[in-house]
Protein backbone atom coordinates (compact mmCIF):
# COMPACT_ATOMS: atom_id res chain seq x y z
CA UNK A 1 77.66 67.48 97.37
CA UNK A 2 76.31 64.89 99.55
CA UNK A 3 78.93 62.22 98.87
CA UNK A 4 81.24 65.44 100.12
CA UNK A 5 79.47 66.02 103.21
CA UNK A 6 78.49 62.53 104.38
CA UNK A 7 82.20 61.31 103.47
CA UNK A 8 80.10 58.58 101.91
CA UNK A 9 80.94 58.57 98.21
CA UNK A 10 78.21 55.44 97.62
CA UNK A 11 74.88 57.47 99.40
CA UNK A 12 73.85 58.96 96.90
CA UNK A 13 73.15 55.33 95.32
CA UNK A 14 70.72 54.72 98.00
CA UNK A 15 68.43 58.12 97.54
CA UNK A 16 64.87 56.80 96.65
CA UNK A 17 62.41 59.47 95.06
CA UNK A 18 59.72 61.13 97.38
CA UNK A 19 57.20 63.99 97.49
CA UNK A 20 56.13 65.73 100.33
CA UNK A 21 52.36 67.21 99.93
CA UNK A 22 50.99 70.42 102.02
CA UNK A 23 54.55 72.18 101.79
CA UNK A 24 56.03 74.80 99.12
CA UNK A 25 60.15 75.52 98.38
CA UNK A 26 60.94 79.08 98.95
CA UNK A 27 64.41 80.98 99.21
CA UNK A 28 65.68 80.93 103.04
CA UNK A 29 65.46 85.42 103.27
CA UNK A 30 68.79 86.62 102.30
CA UNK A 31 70.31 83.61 100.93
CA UNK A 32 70.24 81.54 97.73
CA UNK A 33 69.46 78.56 99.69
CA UNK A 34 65.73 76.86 99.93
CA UNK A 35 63.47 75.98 102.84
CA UNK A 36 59.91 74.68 103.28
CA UNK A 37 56.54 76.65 104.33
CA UNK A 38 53.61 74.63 104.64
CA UNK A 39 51.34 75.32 101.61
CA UNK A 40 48.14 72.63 101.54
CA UNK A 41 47.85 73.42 97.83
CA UNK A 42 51.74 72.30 96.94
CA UNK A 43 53.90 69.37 97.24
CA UNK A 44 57.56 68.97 96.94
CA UNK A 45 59.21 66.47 94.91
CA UNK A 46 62.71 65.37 96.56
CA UNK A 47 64.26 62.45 97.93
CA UNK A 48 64.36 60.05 101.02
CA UNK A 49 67.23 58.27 102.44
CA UNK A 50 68.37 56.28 105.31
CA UNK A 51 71.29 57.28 107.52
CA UNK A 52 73.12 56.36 110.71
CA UNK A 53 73.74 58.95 113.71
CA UNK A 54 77.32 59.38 112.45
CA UNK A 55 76.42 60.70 109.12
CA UNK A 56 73.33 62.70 110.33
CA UNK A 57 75.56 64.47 112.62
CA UNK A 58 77.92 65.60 109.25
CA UNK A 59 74.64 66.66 107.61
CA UNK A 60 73.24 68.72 110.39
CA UNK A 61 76.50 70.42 110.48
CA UNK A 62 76.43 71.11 107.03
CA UNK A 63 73.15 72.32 107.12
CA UNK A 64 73.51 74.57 110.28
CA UNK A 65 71.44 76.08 113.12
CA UNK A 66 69.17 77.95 110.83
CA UNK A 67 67.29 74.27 109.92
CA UNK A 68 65.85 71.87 112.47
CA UNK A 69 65.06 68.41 111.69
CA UNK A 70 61.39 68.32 111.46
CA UNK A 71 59.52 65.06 111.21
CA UNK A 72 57.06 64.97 108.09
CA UNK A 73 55.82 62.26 106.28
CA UNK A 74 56.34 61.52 102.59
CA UNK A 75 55.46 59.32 99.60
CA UNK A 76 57.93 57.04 97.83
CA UNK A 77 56.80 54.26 95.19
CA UNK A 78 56.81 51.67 98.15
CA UNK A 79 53.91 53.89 100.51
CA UNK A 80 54.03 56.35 102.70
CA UNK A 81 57.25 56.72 104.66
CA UNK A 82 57.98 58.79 107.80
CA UNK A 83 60.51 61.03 107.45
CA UNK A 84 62.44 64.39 108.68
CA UNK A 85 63.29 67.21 106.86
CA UNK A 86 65.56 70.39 107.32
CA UNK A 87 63.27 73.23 107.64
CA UNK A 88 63.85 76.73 108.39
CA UNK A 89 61.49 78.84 111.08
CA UNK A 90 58.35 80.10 108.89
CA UNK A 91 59.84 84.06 109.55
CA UNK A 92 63.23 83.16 108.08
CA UNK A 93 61.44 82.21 104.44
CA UNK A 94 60.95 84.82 101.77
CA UNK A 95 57.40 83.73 101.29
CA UNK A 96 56.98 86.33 98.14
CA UNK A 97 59.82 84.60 96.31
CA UNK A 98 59.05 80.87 95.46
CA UNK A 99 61.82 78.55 94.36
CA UNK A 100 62.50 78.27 90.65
């Protein structure tokens, strides 16, 4: 999916694992899709990558106007790393259903 999206078939090569503590995965309300509520008790495991303006802009289209890019920080094998994620507004997550 992300080679698709990017049009980069190699960026997937370049994903490095991460976790992001103090936030939960829930469904996005009336989708299958996930998004993030802030949980202190929960961290989510994921990855971080490095992109250029050209290939953010594919992803945020992809990902639409129900995310925004949110700055977080998150922890990779090398440290802490500041990041953004795609995160829905806290009312559009279906709080009582948690992410498989």
């Amino acid at each position: 999916m992300l080679a698709r999206v990017s049009g980069e078939p190699g960026l997937v090569r370049r994903l490095a694992p991460a976790r992001l503590a103090g936030w939960r995965r829930v469904f996005l309300r009336g989708t299958p899709y996930p998004t993030l509520i802030g949980d202190a008790d929960e961290a989510v495991d994921g990855a971080v990558l490095r992109v250029g303006p050209a290939i953010l802009a594919r992803l945020a289209t992809y990902e639409g106007r129900d995310y925004v890019l949110t700055p977080v920080t998150v922890t990779t094998a090398r440290g802490a790393v500041r990041a953004r994620a795609w995160i829905a507004s806290v009312w559009r997550a279906e709080v009582a259903r948690g992410w498989p």
